[in-house]
N, C-alpha and C. Protein backbone atom coordinates (compact mmCIF):
# COMPACT_ATOMS: atom_id res chain seq x y z
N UNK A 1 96.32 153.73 116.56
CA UNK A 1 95.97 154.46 117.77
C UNK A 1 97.12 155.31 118.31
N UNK A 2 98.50 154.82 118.17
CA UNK A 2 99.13 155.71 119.01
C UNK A 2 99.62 157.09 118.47
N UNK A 3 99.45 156.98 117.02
CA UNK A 3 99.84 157.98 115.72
C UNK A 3 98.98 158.99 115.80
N UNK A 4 97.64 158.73 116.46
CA UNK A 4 96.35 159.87 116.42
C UNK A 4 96.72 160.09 117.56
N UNK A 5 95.36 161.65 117.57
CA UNK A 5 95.18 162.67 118.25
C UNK A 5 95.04 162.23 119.58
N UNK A 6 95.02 162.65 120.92
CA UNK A 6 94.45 162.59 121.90
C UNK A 6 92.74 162.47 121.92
N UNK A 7 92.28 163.22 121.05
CA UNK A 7 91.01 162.99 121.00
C UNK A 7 90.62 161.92 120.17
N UNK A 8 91.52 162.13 119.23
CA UNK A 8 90.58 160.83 118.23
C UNK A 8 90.85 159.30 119.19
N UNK A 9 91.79 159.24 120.05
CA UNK A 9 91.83 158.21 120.78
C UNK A 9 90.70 158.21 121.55
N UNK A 10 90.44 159.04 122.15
CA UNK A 10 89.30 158.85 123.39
C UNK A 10 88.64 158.91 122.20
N UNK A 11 87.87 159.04 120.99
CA UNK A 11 86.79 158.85 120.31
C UNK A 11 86.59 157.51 120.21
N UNK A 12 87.88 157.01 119.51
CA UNK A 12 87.51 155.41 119.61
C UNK A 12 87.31 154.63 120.86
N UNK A 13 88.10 154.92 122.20
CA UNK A 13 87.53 154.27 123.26
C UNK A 13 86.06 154.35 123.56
N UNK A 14 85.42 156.13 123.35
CA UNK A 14 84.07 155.56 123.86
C UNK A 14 82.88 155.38 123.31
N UNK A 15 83.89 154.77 121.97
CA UNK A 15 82.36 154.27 120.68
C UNK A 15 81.45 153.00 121.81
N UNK A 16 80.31 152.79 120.97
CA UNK A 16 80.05 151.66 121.65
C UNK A 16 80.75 150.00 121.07
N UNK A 17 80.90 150.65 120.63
CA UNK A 17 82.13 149.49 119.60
C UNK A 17 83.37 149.19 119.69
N UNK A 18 83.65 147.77 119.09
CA UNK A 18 85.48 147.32 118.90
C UNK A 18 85.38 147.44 117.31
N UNK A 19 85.94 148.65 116.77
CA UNK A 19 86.15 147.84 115.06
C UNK A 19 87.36 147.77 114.90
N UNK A 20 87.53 146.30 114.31
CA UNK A 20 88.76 146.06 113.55
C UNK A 20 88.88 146.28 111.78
N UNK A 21 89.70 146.78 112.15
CA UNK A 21 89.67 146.96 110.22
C UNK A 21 90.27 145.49 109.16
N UNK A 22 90.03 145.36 108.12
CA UNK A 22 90.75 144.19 107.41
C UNK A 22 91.10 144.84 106.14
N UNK A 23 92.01 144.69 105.72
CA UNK A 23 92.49 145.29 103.88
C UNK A 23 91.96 144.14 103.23
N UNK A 24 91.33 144.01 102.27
CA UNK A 24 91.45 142.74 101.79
C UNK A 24 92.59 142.80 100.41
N UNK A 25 92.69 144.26 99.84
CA UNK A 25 94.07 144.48 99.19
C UNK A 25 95.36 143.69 99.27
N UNK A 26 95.55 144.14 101.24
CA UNK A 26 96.78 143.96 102.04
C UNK A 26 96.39 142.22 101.70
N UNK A 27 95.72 141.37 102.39
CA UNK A 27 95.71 140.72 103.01
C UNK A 27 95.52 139.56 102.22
N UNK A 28 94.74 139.87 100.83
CA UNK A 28 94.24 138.99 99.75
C UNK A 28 94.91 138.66 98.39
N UNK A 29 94.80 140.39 97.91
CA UNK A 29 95.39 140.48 96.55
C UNK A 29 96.83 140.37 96.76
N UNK A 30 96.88 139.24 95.00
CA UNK A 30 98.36 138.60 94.77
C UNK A 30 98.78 137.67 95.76
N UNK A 31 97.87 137.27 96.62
CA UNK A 31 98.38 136.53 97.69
C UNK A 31 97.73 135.11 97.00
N UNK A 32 96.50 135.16 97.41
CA UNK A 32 95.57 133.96 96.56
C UNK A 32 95.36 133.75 95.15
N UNK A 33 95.29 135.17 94.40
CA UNK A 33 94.79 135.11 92.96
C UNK A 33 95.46 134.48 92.12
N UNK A 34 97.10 133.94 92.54
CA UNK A 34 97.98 133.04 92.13
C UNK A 34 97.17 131.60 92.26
N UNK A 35 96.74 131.12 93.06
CA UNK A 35 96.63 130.07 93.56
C UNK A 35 95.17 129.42 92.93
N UNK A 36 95.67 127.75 92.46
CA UNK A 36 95.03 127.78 91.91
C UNK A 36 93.32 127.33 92.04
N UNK A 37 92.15 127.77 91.15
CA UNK A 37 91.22 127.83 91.86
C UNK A 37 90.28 126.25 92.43
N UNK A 38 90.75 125.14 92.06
CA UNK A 38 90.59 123.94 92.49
C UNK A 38 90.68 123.94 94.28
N UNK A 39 92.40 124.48 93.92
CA UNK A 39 92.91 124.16 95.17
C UNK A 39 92.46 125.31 96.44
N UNK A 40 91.95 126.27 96.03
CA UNK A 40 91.54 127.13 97.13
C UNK A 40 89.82 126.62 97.13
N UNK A 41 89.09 125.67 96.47
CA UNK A 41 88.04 125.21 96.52
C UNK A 41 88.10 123.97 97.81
N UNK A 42 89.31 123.30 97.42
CA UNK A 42 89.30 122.26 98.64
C UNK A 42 89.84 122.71 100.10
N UNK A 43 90.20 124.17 99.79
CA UNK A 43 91.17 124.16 100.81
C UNK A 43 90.05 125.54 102.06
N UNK A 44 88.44 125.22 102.48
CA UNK A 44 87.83 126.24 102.42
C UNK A 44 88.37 126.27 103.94
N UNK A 45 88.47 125.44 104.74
CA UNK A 45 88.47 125.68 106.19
C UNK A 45 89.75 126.56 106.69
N UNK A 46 90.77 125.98 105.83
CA UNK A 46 92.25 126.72 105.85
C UNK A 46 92.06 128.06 105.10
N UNK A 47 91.40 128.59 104.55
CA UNK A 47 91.07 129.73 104.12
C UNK A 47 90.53 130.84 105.25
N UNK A 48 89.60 129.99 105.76
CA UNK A 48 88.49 130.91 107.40
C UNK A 48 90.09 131.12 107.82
N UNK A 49 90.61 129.78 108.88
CA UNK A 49 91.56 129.82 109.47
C UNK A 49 92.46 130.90 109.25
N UNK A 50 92.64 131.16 108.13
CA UNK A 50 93.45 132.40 107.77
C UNK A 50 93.20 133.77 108.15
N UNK A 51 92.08 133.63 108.02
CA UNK A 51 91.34 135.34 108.00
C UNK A 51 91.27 135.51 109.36
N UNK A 52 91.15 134.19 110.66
CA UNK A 52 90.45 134.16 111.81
C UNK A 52 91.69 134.94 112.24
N UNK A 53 92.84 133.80 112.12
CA UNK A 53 94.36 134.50 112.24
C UNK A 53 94.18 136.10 111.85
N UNK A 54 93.83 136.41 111.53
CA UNK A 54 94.17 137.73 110.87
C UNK A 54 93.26 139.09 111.59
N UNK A 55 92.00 138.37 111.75
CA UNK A 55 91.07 139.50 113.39
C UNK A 55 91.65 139.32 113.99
N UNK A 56 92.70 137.88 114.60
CA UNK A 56 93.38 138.06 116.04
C UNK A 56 94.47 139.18 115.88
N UNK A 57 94.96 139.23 114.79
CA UNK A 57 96.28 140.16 114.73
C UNK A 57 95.70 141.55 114.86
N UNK A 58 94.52 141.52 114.31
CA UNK A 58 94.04 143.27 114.83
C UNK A 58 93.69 143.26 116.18
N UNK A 59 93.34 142.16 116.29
CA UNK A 59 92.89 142.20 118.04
C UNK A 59 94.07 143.09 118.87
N UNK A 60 94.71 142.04 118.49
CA UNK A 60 96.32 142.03 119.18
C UNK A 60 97.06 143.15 119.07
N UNK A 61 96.68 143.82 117.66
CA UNK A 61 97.20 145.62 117.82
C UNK A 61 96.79 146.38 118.44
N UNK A 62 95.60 146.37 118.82
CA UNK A 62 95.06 147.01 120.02
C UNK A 62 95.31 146.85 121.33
N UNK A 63 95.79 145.77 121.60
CA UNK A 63 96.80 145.44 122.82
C UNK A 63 98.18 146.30 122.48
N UNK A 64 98.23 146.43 121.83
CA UNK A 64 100.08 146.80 121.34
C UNK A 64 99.68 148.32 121.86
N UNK A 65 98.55 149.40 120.74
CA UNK A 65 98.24 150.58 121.25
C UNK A 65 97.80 150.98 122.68
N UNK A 66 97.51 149.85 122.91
CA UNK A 66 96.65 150.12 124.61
C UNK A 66 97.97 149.95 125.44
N UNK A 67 99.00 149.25 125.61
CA UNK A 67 99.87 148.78 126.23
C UNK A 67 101.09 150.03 125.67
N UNK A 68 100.99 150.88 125.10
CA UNK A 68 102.03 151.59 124.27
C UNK A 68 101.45 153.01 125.28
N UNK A 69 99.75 153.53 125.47
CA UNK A 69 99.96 154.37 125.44
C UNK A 69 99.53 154.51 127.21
N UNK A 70 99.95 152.98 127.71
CA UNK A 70 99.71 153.13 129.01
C UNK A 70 98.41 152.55 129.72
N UNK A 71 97.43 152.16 128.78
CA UNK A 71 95.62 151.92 129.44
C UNK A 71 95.78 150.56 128.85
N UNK A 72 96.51 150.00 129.25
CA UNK A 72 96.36 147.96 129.28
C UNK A 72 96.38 147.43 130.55
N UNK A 73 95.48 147.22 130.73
CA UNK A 73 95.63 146.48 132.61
C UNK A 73 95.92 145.55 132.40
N UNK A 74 97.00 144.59 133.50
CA UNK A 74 97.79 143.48 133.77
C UNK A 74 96.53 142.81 133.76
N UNK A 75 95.34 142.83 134.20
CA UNK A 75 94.43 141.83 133.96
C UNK A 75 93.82 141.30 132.59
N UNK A 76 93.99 142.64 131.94
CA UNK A 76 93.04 142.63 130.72
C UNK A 76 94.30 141.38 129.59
N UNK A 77 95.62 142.26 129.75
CA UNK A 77 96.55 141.20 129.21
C UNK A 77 96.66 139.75 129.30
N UNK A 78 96.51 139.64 130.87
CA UNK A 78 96.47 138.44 131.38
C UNK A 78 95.38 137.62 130.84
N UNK A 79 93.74 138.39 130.75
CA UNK A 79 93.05 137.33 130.41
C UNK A 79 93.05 137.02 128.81
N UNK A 80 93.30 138.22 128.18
CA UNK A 80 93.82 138.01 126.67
C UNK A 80 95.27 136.56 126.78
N UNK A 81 96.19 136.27 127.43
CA UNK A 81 96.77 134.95 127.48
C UNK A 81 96.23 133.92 127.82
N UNK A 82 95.38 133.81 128.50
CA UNK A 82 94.47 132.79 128.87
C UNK A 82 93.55 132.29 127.51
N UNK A 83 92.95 133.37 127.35
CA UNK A 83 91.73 133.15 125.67
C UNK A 83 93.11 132.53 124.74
N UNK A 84 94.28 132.90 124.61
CA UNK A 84 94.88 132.42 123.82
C UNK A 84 95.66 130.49 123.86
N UNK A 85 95.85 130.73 125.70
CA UNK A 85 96.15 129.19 125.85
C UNK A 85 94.50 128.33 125.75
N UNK A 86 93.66 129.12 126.29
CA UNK A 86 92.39 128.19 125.55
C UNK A 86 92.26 127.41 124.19
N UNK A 87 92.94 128.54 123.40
CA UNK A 87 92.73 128.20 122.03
C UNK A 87 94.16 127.53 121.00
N UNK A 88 95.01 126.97 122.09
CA UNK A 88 96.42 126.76 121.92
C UNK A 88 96.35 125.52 120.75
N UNK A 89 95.68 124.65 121.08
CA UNK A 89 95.91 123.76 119.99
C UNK A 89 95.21 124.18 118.90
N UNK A 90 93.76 125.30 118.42
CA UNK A 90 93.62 125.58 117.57
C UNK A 90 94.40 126.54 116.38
N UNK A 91 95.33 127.12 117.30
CA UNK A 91 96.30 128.31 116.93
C UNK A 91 97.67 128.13 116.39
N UNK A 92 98.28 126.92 117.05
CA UNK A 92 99.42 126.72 117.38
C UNK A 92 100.62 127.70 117.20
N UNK A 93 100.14 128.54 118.26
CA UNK A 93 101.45 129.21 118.46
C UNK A 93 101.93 129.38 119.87
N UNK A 94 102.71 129.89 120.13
CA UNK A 94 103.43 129.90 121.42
C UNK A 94 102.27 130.18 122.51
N UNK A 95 102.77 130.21 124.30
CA UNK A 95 101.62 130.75 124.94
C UNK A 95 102.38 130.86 126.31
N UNK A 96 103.34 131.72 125.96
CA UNK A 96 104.49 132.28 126.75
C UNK A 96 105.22 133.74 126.07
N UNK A 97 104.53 134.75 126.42
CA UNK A 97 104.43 136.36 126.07
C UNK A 97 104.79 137.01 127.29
N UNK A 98 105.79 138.08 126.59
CA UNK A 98 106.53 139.24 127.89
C UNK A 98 105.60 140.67 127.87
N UNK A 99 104.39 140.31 126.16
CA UNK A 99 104.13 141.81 125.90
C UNK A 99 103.44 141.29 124.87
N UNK A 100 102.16 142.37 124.34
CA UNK A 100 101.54 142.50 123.43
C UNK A 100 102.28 142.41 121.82
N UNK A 101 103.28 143.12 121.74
CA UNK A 101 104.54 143.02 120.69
C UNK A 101 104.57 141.95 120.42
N UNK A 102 105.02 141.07 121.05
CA UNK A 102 105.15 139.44 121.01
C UNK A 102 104.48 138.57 120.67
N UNK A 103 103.29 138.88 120.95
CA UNK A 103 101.69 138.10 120.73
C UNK A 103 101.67 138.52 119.29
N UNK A 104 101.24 139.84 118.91
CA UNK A 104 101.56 140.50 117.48
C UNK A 104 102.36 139.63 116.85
N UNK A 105 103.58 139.52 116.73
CA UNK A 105 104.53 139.02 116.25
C UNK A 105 104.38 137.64 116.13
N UNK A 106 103.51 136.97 116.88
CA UNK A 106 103.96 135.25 116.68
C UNK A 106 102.16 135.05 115.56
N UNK A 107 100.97 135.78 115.95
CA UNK A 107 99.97 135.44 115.32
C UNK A 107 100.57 136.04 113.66
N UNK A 108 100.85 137.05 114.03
CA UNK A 108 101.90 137.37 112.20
C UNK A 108 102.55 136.00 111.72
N UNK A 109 103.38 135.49 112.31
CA UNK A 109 103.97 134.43 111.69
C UNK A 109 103.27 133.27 111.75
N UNK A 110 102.39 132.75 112.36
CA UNK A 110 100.90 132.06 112.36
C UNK A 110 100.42 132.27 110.65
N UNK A 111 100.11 133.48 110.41
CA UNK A 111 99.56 133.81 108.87
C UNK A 111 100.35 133.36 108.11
N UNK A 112 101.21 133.84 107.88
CA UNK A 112 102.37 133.46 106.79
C UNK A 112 102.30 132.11 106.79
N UNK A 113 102.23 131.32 108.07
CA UNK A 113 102.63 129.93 107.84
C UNK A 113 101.30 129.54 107.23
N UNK A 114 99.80 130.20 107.36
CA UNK A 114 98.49 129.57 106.75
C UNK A 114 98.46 129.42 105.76
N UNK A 115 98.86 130.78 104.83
CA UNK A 115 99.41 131.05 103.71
C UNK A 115 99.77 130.51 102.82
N UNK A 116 101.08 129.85 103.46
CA UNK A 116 102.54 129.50 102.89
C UNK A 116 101.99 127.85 102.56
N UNK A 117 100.71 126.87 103.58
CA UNK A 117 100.35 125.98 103.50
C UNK A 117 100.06 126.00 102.62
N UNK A 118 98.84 126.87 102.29
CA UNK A 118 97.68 126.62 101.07
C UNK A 118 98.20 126.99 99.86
N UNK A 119 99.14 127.62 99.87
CA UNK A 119 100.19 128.09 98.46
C UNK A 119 101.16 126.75 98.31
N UNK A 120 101.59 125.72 99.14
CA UNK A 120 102.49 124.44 99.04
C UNK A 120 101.93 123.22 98.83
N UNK A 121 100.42 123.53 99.21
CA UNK A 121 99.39 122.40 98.84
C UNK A 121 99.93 121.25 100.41
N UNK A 122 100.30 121.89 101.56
CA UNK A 122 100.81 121.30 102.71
C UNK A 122 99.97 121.41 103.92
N UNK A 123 99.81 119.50 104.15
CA UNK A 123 98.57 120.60 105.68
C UNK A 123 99.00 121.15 106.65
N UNK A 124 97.98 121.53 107.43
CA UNK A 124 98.05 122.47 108.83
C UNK A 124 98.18 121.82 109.47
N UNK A 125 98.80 121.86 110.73
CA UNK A 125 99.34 121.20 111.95
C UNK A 125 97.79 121.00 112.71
N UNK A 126 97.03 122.48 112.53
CA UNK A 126 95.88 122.92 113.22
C UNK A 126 94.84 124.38 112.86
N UNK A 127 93.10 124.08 112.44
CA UNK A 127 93.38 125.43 112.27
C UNK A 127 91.90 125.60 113.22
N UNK A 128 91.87 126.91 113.29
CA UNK A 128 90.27 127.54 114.17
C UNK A 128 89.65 127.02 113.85
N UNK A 129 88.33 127.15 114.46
CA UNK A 129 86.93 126.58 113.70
C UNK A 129 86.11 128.12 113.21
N UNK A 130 85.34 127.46 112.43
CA UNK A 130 84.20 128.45 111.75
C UNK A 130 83.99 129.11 112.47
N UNK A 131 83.47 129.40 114.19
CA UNK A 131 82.77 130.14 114.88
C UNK A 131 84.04 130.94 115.63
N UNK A 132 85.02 130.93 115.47
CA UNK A 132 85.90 131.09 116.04
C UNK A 132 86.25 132.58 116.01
N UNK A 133 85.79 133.79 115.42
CA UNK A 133 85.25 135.23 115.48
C UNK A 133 84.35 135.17 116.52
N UNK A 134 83.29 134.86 116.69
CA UNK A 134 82.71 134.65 117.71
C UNK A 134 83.03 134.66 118.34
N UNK A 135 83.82 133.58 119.25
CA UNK A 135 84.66 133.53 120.26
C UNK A 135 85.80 134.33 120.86
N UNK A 136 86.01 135.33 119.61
CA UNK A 136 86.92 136.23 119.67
C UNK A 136 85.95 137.63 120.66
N UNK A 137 84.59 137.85 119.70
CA UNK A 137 83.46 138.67 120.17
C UNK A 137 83.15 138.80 121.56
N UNK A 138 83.12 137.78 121.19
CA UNK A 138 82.38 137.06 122.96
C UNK A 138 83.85 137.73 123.99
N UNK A 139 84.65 137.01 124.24
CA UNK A 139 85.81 137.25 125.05
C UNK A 139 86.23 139.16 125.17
N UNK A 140 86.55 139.76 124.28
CA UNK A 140 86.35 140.88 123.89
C UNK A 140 85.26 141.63 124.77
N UNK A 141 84.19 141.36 124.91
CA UNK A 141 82.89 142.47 125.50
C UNK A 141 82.50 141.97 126.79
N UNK A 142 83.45 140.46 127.30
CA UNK A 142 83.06 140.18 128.43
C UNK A 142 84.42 140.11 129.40
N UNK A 143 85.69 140.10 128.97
CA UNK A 143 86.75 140.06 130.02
C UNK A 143 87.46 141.47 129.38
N UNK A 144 87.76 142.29 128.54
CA UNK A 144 88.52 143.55 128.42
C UNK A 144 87.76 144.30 128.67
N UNK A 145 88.00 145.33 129.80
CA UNK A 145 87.74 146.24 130.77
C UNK A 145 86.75 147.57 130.17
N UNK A 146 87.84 148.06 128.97
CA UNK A 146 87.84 149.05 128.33
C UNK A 146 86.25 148.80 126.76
N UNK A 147 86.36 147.75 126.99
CA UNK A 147 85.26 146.93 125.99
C UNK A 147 83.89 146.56 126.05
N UNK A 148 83.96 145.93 127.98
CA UNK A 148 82.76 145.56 128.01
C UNK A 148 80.96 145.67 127.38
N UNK A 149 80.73 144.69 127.07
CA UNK A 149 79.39 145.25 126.81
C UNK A 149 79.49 146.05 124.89
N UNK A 150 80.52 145.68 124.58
CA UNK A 150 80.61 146.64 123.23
C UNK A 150 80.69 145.34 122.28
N UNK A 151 80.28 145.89 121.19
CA UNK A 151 79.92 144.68 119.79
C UNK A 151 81.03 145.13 118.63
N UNK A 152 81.69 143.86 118.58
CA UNK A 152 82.79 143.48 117.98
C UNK A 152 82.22 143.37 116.18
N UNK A 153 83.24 144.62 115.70
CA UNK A 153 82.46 145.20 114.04
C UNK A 153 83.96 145.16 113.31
N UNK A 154 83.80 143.99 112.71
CA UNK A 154 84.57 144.05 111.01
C UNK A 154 84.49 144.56 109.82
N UNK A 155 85.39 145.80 110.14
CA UNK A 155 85.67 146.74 108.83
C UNK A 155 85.95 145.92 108.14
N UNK A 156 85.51 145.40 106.72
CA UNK A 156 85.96 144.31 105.46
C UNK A 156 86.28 145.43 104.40
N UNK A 157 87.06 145.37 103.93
CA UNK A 157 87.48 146.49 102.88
C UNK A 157 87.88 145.76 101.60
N UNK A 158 87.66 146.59 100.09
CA UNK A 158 87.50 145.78 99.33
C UNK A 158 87.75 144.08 98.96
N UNK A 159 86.17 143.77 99.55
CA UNK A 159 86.18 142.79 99.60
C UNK A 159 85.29 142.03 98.10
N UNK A 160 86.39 141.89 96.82
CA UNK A 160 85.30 142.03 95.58
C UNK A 160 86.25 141.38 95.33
N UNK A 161 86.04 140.30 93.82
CA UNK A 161 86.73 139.26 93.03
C UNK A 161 88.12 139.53 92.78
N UNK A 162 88.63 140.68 92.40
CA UNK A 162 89.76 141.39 92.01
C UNK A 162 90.41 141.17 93.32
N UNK A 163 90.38 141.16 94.19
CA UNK A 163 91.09 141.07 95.38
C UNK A 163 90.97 139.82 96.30
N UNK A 164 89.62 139.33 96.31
CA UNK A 164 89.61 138.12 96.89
C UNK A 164 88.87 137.09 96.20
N UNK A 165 89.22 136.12 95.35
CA UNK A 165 88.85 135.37 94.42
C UNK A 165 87.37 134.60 94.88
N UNK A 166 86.80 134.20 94.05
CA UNK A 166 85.62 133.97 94.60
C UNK A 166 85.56 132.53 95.15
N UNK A 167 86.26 131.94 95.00
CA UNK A 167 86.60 130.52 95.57
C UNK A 167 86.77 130.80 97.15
N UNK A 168 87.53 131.84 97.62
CA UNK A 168 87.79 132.08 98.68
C UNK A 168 86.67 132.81 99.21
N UNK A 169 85.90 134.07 98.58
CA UNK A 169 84.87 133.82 99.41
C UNK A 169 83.77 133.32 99.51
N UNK A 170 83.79 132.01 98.66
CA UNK A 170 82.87 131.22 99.41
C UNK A 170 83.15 130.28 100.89
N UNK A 171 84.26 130.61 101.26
CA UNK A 171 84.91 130.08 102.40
C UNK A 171 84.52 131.09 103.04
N UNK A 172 85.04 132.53 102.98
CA UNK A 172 84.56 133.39 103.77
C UNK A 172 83.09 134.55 103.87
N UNK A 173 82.57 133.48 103.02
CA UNK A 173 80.80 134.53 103.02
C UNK A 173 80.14 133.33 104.73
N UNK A 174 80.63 132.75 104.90
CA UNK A 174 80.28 131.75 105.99
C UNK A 174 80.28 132.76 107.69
N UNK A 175 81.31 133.17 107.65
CA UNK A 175 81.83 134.29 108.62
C UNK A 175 80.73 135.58 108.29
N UNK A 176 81.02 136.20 107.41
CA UNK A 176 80.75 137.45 107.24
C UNK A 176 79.16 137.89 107.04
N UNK A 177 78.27 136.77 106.41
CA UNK A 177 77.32 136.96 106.23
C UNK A 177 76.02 136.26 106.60
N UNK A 178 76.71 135.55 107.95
CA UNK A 178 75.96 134.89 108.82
C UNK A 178 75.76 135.19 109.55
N UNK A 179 73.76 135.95 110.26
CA UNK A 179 73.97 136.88 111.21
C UNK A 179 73.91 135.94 112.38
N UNK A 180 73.99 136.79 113.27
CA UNK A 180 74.55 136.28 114.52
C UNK A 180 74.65 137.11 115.70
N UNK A 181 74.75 136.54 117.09
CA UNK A 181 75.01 137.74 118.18
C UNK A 181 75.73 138.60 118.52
N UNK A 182 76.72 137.83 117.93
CA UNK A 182 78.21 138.10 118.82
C UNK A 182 79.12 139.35 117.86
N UNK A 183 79.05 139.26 116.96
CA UNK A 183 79.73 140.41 116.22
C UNK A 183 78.95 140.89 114.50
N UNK A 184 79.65 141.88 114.24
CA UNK A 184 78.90 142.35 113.11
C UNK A 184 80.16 142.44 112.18
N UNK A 185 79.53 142.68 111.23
CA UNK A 185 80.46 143.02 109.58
C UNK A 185 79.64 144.09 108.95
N UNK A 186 80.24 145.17 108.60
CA UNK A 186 80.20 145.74 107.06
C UNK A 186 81.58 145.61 106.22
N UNK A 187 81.05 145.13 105.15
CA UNK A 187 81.73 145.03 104.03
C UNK A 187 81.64 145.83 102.78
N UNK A 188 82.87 146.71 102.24
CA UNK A 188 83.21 147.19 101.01
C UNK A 188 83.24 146.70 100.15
N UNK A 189 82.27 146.79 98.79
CA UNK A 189 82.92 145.66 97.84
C UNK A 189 82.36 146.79 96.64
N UNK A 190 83.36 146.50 95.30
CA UNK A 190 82.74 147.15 93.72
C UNK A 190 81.26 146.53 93.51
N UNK A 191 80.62 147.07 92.64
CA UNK A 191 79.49 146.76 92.39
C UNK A 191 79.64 145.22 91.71
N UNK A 192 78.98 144.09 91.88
CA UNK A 192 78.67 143.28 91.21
C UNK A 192 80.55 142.36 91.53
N UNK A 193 80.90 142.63 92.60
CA UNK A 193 82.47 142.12 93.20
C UNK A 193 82.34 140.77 94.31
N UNK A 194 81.01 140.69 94.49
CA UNK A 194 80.50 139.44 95.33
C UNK A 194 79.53 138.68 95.35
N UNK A 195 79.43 137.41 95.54
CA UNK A 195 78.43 136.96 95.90
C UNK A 195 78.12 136.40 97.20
N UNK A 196 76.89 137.05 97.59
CA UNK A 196 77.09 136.81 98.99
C UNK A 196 76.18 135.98 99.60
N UNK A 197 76.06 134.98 100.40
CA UNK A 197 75.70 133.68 101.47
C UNK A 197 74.11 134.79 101.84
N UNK A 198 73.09 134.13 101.12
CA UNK A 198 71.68 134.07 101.68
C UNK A 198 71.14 132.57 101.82
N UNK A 199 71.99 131.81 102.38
CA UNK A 199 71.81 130.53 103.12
C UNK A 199 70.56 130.18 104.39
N UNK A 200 70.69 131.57 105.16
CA UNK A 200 69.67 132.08 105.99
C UNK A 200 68.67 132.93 105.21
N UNK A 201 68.56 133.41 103.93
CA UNK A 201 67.74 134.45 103.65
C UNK A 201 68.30 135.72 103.36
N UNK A 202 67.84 136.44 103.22
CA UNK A 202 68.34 137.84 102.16
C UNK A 202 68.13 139.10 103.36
N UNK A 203 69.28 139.84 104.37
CA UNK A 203 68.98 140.13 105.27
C UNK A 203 70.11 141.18 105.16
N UNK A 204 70.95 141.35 104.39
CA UNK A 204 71.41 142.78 104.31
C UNK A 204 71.24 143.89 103.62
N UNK A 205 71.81 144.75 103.65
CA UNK A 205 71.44 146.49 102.90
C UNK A 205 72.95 146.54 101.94
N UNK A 206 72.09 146.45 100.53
CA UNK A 206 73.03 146.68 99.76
C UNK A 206 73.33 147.92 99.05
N UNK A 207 74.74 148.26 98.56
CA UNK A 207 74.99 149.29 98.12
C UNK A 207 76.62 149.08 97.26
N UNK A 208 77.44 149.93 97.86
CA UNK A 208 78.46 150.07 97.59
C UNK A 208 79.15 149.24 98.94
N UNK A 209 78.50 148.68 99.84
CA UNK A 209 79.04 148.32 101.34
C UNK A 209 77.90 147.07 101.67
N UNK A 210 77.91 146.45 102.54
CA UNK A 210 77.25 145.48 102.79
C UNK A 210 76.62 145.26 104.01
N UNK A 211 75.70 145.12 105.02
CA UNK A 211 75.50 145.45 106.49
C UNK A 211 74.28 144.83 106.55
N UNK A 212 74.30 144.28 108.19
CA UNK A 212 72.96 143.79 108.29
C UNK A 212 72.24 144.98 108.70
């Protein structure tokens, strides 16, 4: 946000939408595809946990851009610390912030440490629960100012075997392809790069992308 135009900023403020983007490149490949596939089979909850960590960090950049280019209200921050001491023992990270930067910075090192678990075969102190996007959704369209009333949409970007092993997303087809109120997903994937959770039934539009 702060790198773009004046306009393309106000474009994204008055979508009716929050989208966060995800790499699954960045975020997946060479990270997991090491790891081996037993162990990312047992390890499905610490897997979500990971990714959940990882919408908060986009969350949280948008605090960074909003607070950078001046349109962060002391409230909106404030109640973004609150959603976070709510969720303190699921998170475990700090819940004492001077600034959006900070918040950024500690859910970053949050990941690494999810990471660094499931790559050491070491447990978690603590991790989110399954619905826990949701809860992100929810908070998002009902206490940030600039948001209200707007539906929380996960850009998933190549999200196909080559990048995110399929062990892992069967941890994360749980999230992504479970519809629901509170937020949406489209997902990027190569042809024939997923298999995806019709647990509920067969309810998206397929292509080159994925959407309810």
């Amino acid at each position: 946000m702060p790198s773009s135009s004046p306009q393309r900023r106000a474009d994204a403020l008055s979508a009716p939408y929050l989208g966060l983007y995800i790499s699954c490149t960045l975020e997946f490949r060479q990270r997991f595809s090491a790891i081996d596939k037993k162990v990312l089979k047992n390890r499905q909850d610490d897997i979500r946990h990971y990714f959940n960590l990882i919408v908060l960090r986009e969350l949280a950049s948008v605090f960074v851009a909003l607070e950078q280019e001046n349109q962060l209200l002391d409230a909106d921050f404030g109640a973004f610390l609150n959603f976070l001491k709510t969720h303190a023992n699921e998170l475990n990270i700090n819940d004492e912030f001077n600034g959006s930067t900070e918040v950024e910075a500690e859910i970053t090192n949050a990941i690494y440490e999810a990471r660094l678990s499931i790559l050491n075969g070491s447990a978690l102190v603590s991790r989110t629960t399954q619905g826990f996007v949701g809860d992100v959704a929810e908070f998002v369209s009902s206490r940030i100012s600039l948001f209200v009333g707007k539906t929380l949409y996960l850009f998933v970007d190549d999200y196909t075997e080559l990048k995110v092993p399929r062990e892992a997303q069967d941890a994360l087809n749980h999230i992504l392809f479970v519809p629901n109120s509170q937020y949406k997903c489209k997902v990027s994937s190569e042809v024939f790069g997923l298999t995806h959770d019709e647990t509920v039934g067969s309810f998206l539009e397929k292509d080159r992308e994925y959407r309810e």
